[in-house]
N, C-alpha and C. Protein backbone atom coordinates (compact mmCIF):
# COMPACT_ATOMS: atom_id res chain seq x y z
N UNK A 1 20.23 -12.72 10.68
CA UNK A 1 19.72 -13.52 11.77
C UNK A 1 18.65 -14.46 11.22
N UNK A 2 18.54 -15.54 11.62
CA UNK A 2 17.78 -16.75 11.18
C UNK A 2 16.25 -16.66 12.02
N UNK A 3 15.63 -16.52 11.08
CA UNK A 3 14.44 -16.33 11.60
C UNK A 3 13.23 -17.28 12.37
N UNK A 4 13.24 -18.34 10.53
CA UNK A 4 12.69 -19.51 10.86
C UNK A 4 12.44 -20.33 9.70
N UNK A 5 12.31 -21.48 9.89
CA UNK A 5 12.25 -22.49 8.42
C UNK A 5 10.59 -22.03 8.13
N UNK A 6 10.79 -22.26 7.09
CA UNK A 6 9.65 -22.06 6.19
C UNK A 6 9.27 -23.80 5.53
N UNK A 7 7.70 -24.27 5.55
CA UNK A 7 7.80 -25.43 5.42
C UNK A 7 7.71 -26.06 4.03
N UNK A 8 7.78 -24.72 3.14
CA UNK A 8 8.16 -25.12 1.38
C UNK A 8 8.45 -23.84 0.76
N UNK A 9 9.27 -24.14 -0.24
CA UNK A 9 9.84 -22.74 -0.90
C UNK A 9 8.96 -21.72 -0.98
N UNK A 10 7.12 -22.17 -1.72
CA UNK A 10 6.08 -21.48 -2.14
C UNK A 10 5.96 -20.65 -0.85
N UNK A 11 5.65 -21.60 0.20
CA UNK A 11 5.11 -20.45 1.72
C UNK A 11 6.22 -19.36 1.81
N UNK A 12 7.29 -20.08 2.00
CA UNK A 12 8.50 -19.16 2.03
C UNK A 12 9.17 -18.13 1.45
N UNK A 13 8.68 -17.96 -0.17
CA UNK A 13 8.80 -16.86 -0.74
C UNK A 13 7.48 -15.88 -0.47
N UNK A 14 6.10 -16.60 -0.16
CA UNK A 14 5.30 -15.61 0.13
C UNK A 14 5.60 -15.19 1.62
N UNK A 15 6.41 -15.27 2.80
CA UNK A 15 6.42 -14.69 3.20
C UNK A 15 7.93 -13.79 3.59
N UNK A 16 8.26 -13.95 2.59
CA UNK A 16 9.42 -12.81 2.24
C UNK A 16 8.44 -11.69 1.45
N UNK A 17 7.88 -11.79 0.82
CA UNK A 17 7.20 -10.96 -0.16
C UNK A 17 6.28 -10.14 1.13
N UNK A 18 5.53 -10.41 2.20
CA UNK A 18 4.80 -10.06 3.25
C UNK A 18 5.59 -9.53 4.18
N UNK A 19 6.89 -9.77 4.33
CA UNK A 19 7.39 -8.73 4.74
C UNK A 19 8.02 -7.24 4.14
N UNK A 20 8.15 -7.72 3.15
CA UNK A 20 8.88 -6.83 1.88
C UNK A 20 7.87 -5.54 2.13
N UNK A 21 6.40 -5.99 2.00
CA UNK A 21 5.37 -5.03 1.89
C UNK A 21 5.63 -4.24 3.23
N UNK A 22 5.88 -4.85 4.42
CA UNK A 22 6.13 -3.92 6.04
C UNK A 22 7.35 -3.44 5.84
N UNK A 23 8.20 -3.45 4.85
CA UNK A 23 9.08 -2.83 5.03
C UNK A 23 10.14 -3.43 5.62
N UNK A 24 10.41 -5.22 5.82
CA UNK A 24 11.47 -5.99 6.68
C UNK A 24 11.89 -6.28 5.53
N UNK A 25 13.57 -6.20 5.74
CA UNK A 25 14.12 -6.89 4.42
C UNK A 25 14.84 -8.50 4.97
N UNK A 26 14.55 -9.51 4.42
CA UNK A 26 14.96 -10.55 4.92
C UNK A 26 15.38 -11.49 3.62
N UNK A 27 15.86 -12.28 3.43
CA UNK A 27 16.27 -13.45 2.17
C UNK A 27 15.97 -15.01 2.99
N UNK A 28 15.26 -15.47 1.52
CA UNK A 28 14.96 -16.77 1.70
C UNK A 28 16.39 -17.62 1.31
N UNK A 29 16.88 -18.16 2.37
CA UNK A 29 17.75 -19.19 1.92
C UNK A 29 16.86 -20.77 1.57
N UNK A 30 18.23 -21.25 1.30
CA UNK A 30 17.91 -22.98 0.70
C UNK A 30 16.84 -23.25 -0.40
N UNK A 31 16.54 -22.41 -1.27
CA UNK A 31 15.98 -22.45 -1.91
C UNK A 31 15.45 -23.55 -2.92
N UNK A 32 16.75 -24.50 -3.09
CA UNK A 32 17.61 -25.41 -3.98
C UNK A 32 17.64 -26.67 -3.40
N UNK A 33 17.82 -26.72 -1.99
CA UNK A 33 18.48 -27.98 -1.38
C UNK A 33 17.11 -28.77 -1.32
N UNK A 34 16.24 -29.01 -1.37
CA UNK A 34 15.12 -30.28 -1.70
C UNK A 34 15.77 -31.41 -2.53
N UNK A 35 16.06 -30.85 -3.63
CA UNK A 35 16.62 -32.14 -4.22
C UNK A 35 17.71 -33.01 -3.75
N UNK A 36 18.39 -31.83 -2.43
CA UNK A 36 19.58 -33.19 -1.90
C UNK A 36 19.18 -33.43 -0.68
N UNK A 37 17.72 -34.23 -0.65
CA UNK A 37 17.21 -34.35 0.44
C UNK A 37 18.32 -35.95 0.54
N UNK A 38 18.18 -36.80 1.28
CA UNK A 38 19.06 -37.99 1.08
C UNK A 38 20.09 -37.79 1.42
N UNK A 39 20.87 -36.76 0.55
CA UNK A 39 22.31 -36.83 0.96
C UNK A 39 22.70 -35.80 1.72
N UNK A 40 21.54 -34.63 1.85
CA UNK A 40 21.94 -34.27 3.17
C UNK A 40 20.87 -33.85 4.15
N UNK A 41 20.74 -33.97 5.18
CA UNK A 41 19.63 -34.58 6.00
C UNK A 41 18.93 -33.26 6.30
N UNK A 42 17.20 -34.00 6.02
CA UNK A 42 16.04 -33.07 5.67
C UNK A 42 15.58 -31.96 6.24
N UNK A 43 16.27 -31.89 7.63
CA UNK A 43 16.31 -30.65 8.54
C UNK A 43 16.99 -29.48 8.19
N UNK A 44 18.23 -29.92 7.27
CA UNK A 44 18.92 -28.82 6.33
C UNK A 44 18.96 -27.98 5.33
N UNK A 45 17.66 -29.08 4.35
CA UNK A 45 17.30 -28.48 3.32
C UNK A 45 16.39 -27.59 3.68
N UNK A 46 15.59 -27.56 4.93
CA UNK A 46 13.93 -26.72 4.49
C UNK A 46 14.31 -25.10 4.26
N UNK A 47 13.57 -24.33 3.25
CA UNK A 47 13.93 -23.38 3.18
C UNK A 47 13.67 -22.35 4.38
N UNK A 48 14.42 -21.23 4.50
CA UNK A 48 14.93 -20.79 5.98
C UNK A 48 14.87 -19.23 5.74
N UNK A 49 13.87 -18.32 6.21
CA UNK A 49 13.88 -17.11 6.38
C UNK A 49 14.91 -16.49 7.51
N UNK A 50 16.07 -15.22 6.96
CA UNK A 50 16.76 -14.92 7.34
C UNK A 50 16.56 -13.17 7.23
N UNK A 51 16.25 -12.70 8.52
CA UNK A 51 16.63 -10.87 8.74
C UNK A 51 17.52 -10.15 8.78
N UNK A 52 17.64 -9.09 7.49
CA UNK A 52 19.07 -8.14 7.78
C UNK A 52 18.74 -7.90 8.84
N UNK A 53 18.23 -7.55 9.69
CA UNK A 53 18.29 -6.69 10.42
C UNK A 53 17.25 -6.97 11.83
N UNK A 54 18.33 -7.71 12.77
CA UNK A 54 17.39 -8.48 13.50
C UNK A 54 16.51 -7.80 14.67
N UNK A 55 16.57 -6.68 14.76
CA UNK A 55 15.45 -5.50 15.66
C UNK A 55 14.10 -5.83 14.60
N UNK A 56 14.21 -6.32 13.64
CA UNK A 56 12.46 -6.95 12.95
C UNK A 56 11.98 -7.89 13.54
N UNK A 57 12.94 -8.31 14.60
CA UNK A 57 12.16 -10.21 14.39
C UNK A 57 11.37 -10.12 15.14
N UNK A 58 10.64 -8.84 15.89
CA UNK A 58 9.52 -8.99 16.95
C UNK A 58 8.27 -9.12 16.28
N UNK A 59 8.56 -7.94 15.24
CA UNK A 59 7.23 -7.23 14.19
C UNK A 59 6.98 -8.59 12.91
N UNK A 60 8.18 -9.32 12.61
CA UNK A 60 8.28 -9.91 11.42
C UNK A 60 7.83 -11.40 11.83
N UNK A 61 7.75 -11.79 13.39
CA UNK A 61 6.35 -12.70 13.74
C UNK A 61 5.72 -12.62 14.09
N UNK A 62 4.89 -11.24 14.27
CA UNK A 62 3.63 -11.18 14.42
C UNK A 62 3.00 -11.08 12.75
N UNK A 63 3.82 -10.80 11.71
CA UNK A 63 3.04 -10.51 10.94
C UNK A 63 2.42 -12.24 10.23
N UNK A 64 3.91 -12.31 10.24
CA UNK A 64 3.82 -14.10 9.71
C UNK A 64 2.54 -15.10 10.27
N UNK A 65 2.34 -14.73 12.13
CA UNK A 65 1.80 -15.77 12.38
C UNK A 65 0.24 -15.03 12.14
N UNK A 66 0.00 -13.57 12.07
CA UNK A 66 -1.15 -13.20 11.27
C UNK A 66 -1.50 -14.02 10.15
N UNK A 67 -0.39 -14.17 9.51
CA UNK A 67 -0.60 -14.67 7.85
C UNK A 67 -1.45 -16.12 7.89
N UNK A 68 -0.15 -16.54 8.81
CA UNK A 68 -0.56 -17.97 8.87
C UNK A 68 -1.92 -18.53 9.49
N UNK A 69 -2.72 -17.41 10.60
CA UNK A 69 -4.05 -17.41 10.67
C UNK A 69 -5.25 -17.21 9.29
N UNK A 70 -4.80 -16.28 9.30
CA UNK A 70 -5.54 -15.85 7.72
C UNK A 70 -7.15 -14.63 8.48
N UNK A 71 -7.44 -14.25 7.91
CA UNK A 71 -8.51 -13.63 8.32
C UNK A 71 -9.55 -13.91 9.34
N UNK A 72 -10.59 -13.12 10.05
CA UNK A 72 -11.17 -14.05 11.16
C UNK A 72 -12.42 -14.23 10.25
N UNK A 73 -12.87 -15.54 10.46
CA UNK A 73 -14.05 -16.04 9.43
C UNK A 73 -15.06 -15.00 9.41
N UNK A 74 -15.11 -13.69 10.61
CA UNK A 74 -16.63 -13.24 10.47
C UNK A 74 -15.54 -11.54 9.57
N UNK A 75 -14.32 -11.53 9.23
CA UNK A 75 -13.91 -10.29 8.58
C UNK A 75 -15.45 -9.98 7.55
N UNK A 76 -15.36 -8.60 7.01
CA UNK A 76 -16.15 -7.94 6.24
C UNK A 76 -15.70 -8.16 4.78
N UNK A 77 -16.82 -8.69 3.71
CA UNK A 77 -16.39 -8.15 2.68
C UNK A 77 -15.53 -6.67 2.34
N UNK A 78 -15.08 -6.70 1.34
CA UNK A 78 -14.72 -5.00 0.63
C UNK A 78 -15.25 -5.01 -0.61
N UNK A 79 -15.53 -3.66 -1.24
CA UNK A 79 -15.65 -3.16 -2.02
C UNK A 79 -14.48 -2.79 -2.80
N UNK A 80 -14.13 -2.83 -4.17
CA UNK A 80 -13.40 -2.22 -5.04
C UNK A 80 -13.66 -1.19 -5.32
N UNK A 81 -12.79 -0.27 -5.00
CA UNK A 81 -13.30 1.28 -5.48
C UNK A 81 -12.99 1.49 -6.56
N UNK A 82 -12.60 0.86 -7.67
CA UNK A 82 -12.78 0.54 -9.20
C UNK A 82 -13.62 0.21 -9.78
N UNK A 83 -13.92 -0.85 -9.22
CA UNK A 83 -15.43 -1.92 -10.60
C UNK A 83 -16.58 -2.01 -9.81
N UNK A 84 -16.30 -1.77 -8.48
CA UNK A 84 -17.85 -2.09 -7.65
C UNK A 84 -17.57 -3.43 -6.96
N UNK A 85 -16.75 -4.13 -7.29
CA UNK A 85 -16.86 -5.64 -7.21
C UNK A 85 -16.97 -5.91 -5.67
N UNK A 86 -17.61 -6.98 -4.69
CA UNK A 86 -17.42 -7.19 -3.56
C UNK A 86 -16.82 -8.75 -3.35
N UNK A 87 -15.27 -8.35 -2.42
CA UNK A 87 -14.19 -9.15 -2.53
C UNK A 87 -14.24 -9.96 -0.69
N UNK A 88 -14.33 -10.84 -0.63
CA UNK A 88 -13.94 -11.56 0.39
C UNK A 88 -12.51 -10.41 1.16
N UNK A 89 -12.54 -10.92 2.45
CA UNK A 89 -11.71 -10.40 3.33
C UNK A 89 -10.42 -10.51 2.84
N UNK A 90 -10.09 -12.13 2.61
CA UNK A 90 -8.88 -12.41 2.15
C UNK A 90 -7.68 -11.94 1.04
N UNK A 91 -8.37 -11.03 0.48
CA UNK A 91 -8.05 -10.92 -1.14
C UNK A 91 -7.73 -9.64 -1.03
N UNK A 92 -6.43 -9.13 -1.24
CA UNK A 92 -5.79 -7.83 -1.41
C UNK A 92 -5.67 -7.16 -3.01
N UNK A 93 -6.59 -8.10 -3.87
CA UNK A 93 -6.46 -7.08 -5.15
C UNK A 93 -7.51 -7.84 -5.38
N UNK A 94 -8.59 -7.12 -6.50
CA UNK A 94 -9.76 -7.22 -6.92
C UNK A 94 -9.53 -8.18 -8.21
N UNK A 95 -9.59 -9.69 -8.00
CA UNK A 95 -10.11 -10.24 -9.22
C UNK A 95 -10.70 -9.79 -10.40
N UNK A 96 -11.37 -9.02 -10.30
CA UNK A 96 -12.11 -8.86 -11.43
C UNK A 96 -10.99 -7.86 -12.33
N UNK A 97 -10.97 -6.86 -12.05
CA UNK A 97 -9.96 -5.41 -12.39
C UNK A 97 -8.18 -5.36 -11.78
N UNK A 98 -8.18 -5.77 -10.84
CA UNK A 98 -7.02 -5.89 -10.92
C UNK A 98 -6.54 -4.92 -9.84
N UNK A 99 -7.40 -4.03 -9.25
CA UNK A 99 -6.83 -2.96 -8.49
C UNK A 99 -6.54 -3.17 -7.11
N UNK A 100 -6.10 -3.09 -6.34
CA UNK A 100 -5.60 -3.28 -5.00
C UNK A 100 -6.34 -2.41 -3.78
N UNK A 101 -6.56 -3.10 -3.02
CA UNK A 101 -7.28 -2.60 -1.85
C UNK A 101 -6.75 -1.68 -1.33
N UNK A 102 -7.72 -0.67 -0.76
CA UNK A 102 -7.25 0.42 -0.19
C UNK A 102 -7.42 0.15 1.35
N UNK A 103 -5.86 0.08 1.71
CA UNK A 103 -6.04 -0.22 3.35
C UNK A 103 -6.68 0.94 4.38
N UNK A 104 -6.93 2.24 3.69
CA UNK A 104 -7.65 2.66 4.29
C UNK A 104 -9.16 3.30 4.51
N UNK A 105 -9.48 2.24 3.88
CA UNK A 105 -10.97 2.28 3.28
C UNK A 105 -11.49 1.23 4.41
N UNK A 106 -10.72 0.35 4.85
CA UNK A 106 -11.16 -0.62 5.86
C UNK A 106 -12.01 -0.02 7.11
């Protein structure tokens, strides 16, 4: 089931990858077709998120249009429970070390 265009490959593979993590399995089509923008018309090419399994598509836009908000400006730093480091809201692995946030440390 066709989910929704994605407005460049980059957004569009990150949010295949953001669902991947919830557990929705979906494929990015059109991956390719940019370059035949011209010869075939530009509404066709944009790349296009598609759900095996379309009982996701309730959960799989709320997460997206989360994404596409991004954090609320007053979110809390975190802490790395590795290096100490203190990471902006946004950031699901610790720059410094490399380790990944513990979602339930939040």
């Amino acid at each position: 089931m066709k989910l929704m265009r994605a407005p460049n490959v980059v957004i569009g593979q990150h949010w295949v990858n953001l669902l991947a993590a919830a557990g929705i399995a979906c494929e990015l089509h059109n991956r390719y077709l940019s370059g035949a923008i011209g010869e075939i018309p530009a509404d066709q090419c944009a790349p296009e998120l598609w759900l095996v399994d379309e009982r996701d598509e309730a959960l799989a836009r709320r997460l997206i249009d989360a994404a596409r908000s991004g954090p609320a400006t007053d979110a809390p730093k975190w802490r790395c429970a590795q290096c100490g480091e203190m990471l902006e809201a946004q950031f699901t692995v610790c720059w410094n070390c490399g380790t990944a946030r513990d979602p339930l440390s939040d």
